[in-house]
N, C-alpha and C. Protein backbone atom coordinates (compact mmCIF):
# COMPACT_ATOMS: atom_id res chain seq x y z
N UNK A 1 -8.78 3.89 22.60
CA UNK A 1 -7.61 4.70 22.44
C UNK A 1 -6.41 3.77 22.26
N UNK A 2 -5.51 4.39 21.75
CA UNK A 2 -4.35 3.17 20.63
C UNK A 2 -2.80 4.04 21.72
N UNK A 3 -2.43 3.69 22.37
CA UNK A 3 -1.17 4.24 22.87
C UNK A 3 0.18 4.02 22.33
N UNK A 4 0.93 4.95 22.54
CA UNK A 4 2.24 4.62 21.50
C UNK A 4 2.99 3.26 21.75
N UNK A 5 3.13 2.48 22.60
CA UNK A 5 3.43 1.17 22.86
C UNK A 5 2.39 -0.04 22.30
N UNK A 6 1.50 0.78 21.43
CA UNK A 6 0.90 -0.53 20.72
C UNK A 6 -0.20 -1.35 21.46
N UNK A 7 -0.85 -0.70 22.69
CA UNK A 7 -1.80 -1.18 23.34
C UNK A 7 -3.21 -0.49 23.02
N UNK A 8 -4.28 -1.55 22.66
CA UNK A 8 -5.62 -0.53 22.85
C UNK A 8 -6.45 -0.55 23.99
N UNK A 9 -6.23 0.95 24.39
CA UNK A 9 -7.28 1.08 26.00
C UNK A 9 -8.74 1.60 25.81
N UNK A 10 -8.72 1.16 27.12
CA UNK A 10 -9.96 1.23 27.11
C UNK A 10 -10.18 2.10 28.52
N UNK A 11 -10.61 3.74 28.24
CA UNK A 11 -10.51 4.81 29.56
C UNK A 11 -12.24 5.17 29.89
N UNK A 12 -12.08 5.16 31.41
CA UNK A 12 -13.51 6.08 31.39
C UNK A 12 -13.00 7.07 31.70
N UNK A 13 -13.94 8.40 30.95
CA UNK A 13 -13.39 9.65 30.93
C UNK A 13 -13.96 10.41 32.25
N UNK A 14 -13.39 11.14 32.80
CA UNK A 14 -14.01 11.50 34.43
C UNK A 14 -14.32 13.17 34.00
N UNK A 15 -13.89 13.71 33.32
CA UNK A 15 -13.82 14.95 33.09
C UNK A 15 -12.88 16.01 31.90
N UNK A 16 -14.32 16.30 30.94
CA UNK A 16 -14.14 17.05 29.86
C UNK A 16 -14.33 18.39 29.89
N UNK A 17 -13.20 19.26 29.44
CA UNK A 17 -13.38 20.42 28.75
C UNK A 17 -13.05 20.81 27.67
N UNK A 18 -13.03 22.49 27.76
CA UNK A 18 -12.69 23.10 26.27
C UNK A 18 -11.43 22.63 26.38
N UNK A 19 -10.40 22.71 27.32
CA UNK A 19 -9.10 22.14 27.32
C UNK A 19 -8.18 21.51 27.17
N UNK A 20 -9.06 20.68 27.98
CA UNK A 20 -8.74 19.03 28.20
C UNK A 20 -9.53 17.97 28.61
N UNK A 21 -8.96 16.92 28.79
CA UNK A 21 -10.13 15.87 28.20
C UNK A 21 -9.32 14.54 29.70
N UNK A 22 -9.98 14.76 30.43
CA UNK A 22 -9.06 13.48 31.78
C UNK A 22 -9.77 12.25 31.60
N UNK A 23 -9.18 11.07 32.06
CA UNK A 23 -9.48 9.69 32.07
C UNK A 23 -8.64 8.62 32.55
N UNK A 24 -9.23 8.00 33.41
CA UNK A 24 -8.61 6.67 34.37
C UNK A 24 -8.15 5.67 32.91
N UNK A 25 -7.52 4.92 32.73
CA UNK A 25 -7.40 3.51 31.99
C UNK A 25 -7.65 1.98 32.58
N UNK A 26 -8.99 1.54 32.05
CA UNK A 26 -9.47 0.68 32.76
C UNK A 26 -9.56 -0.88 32.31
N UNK A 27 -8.59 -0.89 30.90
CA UNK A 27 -8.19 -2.08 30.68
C UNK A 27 -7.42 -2.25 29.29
N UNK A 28 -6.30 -2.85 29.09
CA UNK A 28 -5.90 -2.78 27.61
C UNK A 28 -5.49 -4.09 27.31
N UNK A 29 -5.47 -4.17 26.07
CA UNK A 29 -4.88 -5.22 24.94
C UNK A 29 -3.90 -5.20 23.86
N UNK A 30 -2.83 -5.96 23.56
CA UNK A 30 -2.19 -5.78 22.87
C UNK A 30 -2.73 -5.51 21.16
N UNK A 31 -2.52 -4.50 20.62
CA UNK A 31 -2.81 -4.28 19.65
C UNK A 31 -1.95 -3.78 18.26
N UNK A 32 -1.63 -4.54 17.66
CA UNK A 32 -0.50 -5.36 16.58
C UNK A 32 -0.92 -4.87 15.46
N UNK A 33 -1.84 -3.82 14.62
CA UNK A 33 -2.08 -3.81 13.56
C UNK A 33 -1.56 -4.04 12.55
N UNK A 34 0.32 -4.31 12.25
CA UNK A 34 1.22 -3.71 11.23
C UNK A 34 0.71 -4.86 10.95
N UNK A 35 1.27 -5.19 9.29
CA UNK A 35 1.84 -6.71 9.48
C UNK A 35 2.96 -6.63 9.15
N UNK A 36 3.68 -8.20 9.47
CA UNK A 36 5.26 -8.42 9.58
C UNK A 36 5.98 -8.01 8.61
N UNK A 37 5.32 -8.41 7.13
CA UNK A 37 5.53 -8.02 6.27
C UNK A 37 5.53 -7.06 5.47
N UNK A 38 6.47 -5.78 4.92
CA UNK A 38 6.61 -4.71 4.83
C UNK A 38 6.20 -4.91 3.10
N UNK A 39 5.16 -4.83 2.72
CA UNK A 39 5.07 -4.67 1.22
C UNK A 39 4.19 -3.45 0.76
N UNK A 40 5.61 -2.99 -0.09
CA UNK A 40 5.45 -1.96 -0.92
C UNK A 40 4.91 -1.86 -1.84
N UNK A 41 3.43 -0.52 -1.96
CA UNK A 41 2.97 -0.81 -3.71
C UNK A 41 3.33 0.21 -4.58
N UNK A 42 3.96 -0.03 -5.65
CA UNK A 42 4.48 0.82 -6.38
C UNK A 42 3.95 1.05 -8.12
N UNK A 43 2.77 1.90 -7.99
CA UNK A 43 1.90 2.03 -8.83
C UNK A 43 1.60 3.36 -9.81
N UNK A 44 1.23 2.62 -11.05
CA UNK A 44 1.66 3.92 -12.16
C UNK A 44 0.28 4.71 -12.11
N UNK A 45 0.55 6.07 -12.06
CA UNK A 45 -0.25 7.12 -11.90
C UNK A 45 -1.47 6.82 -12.56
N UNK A 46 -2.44 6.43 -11.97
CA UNK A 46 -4.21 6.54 -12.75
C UNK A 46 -4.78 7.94 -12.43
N UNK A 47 -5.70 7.85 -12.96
CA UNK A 47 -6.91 9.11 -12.40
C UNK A 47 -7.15 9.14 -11.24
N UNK A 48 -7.11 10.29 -11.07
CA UNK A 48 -7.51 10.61 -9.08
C UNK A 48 -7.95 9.95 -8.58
N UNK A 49 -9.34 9.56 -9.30
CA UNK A 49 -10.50 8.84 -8.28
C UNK A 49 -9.89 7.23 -8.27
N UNK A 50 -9.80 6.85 -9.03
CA UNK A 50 -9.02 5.02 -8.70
C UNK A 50 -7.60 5.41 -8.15
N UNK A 51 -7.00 6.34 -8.36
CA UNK A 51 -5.25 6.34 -7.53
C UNK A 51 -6.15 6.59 -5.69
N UNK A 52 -6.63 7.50 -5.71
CA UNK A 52 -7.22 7.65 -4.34
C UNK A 52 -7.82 6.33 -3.82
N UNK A 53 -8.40 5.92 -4.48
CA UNK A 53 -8.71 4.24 -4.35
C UNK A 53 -7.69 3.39 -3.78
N UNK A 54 -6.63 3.42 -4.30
CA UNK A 54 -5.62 2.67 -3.93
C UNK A 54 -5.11 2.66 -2.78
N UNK A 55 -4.93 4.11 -2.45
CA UNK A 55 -3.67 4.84 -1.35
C UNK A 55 -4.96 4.13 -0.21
N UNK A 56 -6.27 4.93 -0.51
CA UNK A 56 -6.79 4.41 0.68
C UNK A 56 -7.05 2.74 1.24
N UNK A 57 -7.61 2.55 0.68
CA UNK A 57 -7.70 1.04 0.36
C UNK A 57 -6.38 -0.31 1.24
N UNK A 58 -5.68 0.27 0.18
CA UNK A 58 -4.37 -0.39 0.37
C UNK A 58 -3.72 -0.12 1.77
N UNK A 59 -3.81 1.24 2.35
CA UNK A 59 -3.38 1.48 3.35
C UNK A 59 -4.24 0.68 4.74
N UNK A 60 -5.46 0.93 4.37
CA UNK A 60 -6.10 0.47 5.20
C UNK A 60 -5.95 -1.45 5.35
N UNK A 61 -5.39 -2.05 4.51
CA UNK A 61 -5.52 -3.56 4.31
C UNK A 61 -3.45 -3.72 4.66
N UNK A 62 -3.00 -2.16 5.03
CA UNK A 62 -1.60 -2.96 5.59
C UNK A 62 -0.70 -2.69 4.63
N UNK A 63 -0.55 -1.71 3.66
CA UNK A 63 0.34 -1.64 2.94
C UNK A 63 1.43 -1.02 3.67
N UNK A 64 2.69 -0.87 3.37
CA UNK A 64 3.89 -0.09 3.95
C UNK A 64 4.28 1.10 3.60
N UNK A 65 4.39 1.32 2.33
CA UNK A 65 4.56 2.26 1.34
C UNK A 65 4.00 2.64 0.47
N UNK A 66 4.16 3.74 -0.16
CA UNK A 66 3.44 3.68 -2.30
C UNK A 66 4.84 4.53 -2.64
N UNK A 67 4.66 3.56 -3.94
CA UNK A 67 5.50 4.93 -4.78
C UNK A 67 4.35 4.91 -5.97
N UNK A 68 4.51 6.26 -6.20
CA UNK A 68 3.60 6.72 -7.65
C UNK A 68 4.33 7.29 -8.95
N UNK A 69 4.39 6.16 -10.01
CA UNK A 69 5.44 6.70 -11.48
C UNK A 69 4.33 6.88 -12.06
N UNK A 70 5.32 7.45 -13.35
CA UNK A 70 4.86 7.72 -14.44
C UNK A 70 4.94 6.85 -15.33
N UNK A 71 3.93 5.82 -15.50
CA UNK A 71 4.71 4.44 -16.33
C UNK A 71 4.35 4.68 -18.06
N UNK A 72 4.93 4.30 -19.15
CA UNK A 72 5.04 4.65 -20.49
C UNK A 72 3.38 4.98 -21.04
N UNK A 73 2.33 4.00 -20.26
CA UNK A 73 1.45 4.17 -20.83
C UNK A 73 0.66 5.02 -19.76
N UNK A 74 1.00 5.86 -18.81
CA UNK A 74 -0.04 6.06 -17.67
C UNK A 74 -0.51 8.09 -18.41
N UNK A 75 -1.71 7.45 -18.02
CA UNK A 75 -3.25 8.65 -19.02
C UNK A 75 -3.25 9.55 -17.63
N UNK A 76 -2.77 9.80 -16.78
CA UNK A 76 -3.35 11.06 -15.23
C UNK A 76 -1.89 11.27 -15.25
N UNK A 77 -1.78 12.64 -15.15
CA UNK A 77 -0.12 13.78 -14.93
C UNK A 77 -0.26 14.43 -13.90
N UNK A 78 0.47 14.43 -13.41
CA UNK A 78 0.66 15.47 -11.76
C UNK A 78 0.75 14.77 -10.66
N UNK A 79 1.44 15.53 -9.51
CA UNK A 79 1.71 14.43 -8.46
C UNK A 79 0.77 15.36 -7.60
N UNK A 80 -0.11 14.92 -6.32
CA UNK A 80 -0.52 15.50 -5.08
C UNK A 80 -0.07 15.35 -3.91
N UNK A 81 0.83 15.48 -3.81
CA UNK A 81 1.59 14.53 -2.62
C UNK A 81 0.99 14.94 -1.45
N UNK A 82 0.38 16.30 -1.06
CA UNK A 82 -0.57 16.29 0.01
C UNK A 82 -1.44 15.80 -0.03
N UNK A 83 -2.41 16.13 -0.89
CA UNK A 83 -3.44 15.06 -1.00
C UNK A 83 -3.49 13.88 -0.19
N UNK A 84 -2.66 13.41 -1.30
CA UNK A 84 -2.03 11.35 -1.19
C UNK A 84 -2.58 10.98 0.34
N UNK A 85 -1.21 12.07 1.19
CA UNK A 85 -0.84 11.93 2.58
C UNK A 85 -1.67 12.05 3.36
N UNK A 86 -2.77 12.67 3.12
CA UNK A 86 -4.32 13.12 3.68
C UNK A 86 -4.88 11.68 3.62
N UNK A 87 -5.63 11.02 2.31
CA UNK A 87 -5.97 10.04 2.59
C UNK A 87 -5.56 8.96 3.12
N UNK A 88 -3.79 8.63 3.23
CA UNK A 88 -3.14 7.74 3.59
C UNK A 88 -3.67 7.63 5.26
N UNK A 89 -3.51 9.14 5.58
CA UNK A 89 -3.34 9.34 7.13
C UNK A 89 -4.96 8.78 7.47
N UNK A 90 -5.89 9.57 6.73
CA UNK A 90 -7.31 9.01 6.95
C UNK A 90 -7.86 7.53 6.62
N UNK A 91 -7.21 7.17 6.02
CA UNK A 91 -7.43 5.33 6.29
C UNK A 91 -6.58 4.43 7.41
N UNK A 92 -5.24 5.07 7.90
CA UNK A 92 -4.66 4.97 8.91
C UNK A 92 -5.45 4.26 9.92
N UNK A 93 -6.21 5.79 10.27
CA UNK A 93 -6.83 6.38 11.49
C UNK A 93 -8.01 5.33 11.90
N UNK A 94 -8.57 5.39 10.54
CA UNK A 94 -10.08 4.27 10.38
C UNK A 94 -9.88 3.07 10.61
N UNK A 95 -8.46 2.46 10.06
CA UNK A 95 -8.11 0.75 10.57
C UNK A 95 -7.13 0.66 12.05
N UNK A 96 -7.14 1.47 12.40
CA UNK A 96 -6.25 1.65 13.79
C UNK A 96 -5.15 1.31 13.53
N UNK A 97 -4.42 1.61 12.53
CA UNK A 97 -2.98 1.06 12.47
C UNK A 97 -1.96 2.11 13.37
N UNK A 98 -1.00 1.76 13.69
CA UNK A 98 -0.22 2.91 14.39
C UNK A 98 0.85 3.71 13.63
N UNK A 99 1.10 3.34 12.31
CA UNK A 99 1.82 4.01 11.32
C UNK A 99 0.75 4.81 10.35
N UNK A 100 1.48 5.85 9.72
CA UNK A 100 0.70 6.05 8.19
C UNK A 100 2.05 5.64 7.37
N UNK A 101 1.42 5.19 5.96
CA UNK A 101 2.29 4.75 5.09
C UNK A 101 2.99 5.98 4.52
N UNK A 102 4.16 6.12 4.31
CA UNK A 102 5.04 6.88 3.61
C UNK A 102 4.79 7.27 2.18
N UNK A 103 4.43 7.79 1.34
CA UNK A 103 4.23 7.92 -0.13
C UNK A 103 4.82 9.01 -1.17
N UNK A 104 5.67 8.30 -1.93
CA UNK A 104 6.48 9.24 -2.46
C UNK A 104 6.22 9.66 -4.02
N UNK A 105 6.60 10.49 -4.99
CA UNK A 105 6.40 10.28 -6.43
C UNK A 105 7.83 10.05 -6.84
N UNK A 106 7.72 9.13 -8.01
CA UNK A 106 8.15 8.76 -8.34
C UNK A 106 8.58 8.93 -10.30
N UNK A 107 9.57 9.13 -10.68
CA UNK A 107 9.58 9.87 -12.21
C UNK A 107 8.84 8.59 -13.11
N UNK A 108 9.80 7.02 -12.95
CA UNK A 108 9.17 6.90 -13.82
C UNK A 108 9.26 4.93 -13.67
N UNK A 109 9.26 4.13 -13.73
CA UNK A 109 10.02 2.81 -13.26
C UNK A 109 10.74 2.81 -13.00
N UNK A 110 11.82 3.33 -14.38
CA UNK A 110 13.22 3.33 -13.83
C UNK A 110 13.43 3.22 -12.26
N UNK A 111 13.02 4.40 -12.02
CA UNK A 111 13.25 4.76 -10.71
C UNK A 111 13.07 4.26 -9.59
N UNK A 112 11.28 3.45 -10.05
CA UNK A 112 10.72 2.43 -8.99
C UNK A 112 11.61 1.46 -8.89
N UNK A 113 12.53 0.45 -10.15
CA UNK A 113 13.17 -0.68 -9.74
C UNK A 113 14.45 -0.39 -9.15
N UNK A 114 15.05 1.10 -9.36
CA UNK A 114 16.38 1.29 -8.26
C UNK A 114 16.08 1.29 -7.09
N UNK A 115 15.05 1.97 -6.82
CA UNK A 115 14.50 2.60 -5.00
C UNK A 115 14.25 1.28 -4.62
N UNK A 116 13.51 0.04 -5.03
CA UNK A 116 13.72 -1.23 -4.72
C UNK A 116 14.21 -2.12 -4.42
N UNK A 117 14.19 -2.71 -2.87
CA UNK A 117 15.24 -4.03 -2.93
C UNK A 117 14.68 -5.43 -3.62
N UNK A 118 13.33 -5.75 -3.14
CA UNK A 118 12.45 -7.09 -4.33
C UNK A 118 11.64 -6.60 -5.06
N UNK A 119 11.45 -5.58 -6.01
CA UNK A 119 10.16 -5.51 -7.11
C UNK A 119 9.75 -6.30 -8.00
N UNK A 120 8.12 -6.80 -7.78
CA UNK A 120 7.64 -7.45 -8.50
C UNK A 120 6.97 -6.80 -9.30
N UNK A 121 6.84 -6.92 -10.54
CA UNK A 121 6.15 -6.88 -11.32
C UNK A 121 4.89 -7.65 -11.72
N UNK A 122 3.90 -7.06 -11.58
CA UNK A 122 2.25 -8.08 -12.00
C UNK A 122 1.98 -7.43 -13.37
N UNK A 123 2.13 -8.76 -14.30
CA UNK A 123 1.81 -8.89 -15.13
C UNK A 123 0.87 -10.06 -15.91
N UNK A 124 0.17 -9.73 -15.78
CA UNK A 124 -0.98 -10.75 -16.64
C UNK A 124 -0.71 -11.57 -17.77
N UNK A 125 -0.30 -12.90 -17.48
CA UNK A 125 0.02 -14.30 -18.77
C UNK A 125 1.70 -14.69 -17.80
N UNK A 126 1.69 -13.46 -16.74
CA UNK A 126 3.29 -14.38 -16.23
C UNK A 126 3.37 -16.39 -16.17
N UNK A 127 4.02 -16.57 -15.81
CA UNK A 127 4.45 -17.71 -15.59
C UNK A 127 4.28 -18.40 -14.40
N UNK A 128 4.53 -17.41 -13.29
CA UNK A 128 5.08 -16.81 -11.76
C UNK A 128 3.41 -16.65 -11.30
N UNK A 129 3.04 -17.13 -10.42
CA UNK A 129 1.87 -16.67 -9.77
C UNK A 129 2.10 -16.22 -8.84
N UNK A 130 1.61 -14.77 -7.96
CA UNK A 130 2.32 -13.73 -7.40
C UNK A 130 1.86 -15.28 -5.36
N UNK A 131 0.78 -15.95 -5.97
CA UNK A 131 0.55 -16.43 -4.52
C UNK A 131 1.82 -17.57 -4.46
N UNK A 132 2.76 -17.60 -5.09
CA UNK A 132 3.75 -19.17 -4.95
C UNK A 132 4.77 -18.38 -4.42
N UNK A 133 4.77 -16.86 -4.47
CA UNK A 133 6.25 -16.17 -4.20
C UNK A 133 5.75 -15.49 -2.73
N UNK A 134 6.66 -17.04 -1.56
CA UNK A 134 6.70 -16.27 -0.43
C UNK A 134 7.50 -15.52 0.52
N UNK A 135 9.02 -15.61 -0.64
CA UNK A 135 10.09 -14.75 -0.12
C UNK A 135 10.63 -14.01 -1.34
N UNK A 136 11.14 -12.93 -0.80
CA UNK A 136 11.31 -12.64 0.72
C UNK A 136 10.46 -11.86 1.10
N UNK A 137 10.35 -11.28 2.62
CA UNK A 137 9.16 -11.16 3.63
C UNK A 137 8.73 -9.87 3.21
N UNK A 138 10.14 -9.13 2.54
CA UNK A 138 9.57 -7.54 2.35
C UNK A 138 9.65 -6.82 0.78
N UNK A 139 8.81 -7.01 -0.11
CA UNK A 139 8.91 -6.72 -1.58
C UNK A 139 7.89 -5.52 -1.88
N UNK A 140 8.04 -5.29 -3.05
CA UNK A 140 7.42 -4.22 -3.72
C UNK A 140 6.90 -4.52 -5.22
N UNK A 141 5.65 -4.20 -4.60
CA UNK A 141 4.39 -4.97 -5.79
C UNK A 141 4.31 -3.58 -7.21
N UNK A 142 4.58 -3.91 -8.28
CA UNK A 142 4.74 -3.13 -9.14
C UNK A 142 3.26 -3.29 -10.06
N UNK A 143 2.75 -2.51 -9.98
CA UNK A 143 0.91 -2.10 -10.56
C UNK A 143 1.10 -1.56 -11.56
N UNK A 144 0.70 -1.58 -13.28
CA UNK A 144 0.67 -1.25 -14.27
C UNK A 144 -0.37 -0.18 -14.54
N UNK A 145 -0.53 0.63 -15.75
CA UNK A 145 -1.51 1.24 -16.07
C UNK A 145 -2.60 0.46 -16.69
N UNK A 146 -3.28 1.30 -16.41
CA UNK A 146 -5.05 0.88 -17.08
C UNK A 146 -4.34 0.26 -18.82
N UNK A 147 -3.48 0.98 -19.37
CA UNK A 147 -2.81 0.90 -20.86
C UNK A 147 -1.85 -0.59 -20.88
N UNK A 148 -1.88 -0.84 -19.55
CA UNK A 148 -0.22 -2.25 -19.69
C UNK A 148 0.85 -1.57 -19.48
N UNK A 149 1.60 -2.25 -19.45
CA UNK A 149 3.12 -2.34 -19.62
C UNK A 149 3.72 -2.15 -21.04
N UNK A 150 4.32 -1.43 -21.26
CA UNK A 150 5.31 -1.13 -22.28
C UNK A 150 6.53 -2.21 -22.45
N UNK A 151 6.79 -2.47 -23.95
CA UNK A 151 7.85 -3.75 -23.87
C UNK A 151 9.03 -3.04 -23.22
N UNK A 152 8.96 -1.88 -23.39
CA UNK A 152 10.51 -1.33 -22.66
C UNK A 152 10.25 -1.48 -20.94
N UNK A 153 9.21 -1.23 -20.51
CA UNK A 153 9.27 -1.64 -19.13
C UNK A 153 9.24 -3.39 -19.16
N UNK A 154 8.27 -4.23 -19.60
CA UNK A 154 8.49 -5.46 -19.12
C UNK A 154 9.84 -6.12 -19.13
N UNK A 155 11.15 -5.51 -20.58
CA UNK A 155 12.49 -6.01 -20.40
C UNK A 155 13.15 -5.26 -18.90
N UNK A 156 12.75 -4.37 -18.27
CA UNK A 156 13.32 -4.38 -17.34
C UNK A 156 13.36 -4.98 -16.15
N UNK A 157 12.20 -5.77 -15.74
CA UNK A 157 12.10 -6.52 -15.08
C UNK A 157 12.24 -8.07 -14.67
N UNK A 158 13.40 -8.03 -13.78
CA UNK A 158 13.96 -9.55 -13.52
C UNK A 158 12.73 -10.22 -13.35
N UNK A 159 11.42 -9.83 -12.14
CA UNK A 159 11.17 -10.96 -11.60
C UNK A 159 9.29 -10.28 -12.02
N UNK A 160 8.52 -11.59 -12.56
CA UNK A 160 7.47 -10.87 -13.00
C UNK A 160 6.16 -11.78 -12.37
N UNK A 161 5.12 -11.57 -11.76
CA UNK A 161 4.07 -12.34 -11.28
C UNK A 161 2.87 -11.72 -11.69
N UNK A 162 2.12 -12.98 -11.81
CA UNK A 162 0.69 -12.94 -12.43
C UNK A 162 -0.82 -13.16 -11.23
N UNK A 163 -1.81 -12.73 -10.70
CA UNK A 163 -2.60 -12.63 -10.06
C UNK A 163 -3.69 -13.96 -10.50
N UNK A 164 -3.79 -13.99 -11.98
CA UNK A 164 -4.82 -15.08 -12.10
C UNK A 164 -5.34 -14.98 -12.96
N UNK A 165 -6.15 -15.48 -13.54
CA UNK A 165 -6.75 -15.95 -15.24
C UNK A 165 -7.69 -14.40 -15.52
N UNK A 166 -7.88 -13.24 -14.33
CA UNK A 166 -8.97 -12.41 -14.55
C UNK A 166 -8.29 -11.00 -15.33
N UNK A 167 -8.40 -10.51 -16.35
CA UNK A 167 -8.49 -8.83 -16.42
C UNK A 167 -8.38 -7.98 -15.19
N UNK A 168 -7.62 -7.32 -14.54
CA UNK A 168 -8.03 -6.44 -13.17
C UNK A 168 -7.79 -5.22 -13.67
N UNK A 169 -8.78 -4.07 -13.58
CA UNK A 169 -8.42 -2.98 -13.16
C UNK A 169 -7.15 -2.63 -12.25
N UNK A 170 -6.26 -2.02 -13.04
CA UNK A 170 -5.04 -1.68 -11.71
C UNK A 170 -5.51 -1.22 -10.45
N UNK A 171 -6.39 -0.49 -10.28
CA UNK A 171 -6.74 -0.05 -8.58
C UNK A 171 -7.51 -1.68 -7.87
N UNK A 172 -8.04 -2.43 -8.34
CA UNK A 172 -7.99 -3.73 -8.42
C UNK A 172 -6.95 -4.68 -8.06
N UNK A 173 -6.13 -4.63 -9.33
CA UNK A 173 -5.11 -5.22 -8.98
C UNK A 173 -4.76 -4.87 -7.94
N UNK A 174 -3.86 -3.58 -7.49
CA UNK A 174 -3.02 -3.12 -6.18
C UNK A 174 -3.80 -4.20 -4.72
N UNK A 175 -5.22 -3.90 -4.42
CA UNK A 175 -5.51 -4.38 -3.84
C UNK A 175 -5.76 -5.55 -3.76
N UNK A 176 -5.69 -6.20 -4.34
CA UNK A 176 -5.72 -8.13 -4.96
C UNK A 176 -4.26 -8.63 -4.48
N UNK A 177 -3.36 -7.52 -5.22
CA UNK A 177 -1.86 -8.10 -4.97
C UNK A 177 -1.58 -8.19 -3.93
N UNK A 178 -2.04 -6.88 -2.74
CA UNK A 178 -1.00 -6.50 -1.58
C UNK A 178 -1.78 -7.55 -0.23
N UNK A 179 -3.43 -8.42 -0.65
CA UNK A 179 -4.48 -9.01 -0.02
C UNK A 179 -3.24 -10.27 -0.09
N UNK A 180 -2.98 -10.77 -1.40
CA UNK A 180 -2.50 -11.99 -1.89
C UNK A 180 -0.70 -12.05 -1.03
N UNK A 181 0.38 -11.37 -1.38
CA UNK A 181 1.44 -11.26 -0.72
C UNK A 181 1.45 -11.24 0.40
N UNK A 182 0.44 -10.35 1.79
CA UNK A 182 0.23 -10.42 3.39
C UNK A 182 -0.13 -11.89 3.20
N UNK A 183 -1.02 -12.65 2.49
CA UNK A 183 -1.22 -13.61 3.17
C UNK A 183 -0.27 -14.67 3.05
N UNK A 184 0.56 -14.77 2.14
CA UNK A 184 1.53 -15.30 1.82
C UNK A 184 2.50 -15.60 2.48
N UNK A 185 2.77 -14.31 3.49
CA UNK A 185 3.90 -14.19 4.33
C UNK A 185 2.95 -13.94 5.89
N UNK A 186 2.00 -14.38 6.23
CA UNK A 186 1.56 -14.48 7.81
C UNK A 186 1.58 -15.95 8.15
């Protein structure tokens, strides 16, 4: 059991009902799941089954946030925002973290690079390798469509990083990026 002060106990239970559920606490540990680093993934709408990929995934490996656009080339329309919040909460639960991540929709980049204080952009042939950028502590990883980036989105972006010599699937990527930035900053 995970208590709101961030400790995991450990209770023997003395007595269960339909009711209620009693128990002594018979030893705890500090238990830290977040990490320090607050990174945001902010990713253009795929198909259910790889966007669900992500939210869970990602949440479970420590993400902070999602935002979900509509990026020039992105092929899946509609937002679920319950949904989303369902799986967010259910990968939560499974990695013992003590937050669920927040997840919002989002219209379209535009939008992602205002709502942003550091957005990165991963883009494949950057210059920038996303593992050399270890400040600052709290950024927002910008995930392309299965289609790329549009030249009108890549001119909008100041600051752009590359993952590595491989092709990734964006539900891929997300999780490559947000693996690569935590470790960056622990």
């Amino acid at each position: 059991m995970i208590d709101p002060a961030g400790f995991m106990l450990s209770v023997r239970l003395e007595s269960v009902s339909p009711d209620r559920v009693e128990g002594v606490v018979v030893s705890e540990r500090p238990h830290r799941p977040e990490p320090a680093a607050r990174i945001t993934i902010a990713i253009a709408n795929l198909p259910a089954p790889a966007l669900e990929l992500v939210l869970s995934r990602c949440t479970e490996a420590g993400a902070f946030a999602f935002h979900v656009f509509q990026a020039d080339r992105s092929v899946a329309r509609g937002a679920k925002p319950d949904r989303w919040r369902t799986i967010c909460r259910e990968a939560a639960m499974l990695a013992g973290r003590l937050r669920v991540p927040e997840i919002d929709a989002l219209g379209s980049l535009d939008d992602v690079l205002k709502a942003s204080e550091h957005p990165v952009l991963l883009v494949r042939g950057s210059s920038q390798t996303l593992a050399k950028i270890a400040e600052p502590r709290d950024l927002t990883l910008v995930v392309g469509p299965e289609g790329g980036w549009s030249d009108r989105e890549l001119d909008l972006a100041r600051i752009k990083a590359d993952l590595g010599p491989r092709n990734l699937r964006a539900d891929t990527a997300a999780l490559v990026a947000l693996s690569v930035a935590l470790a960056a900053r622990e």
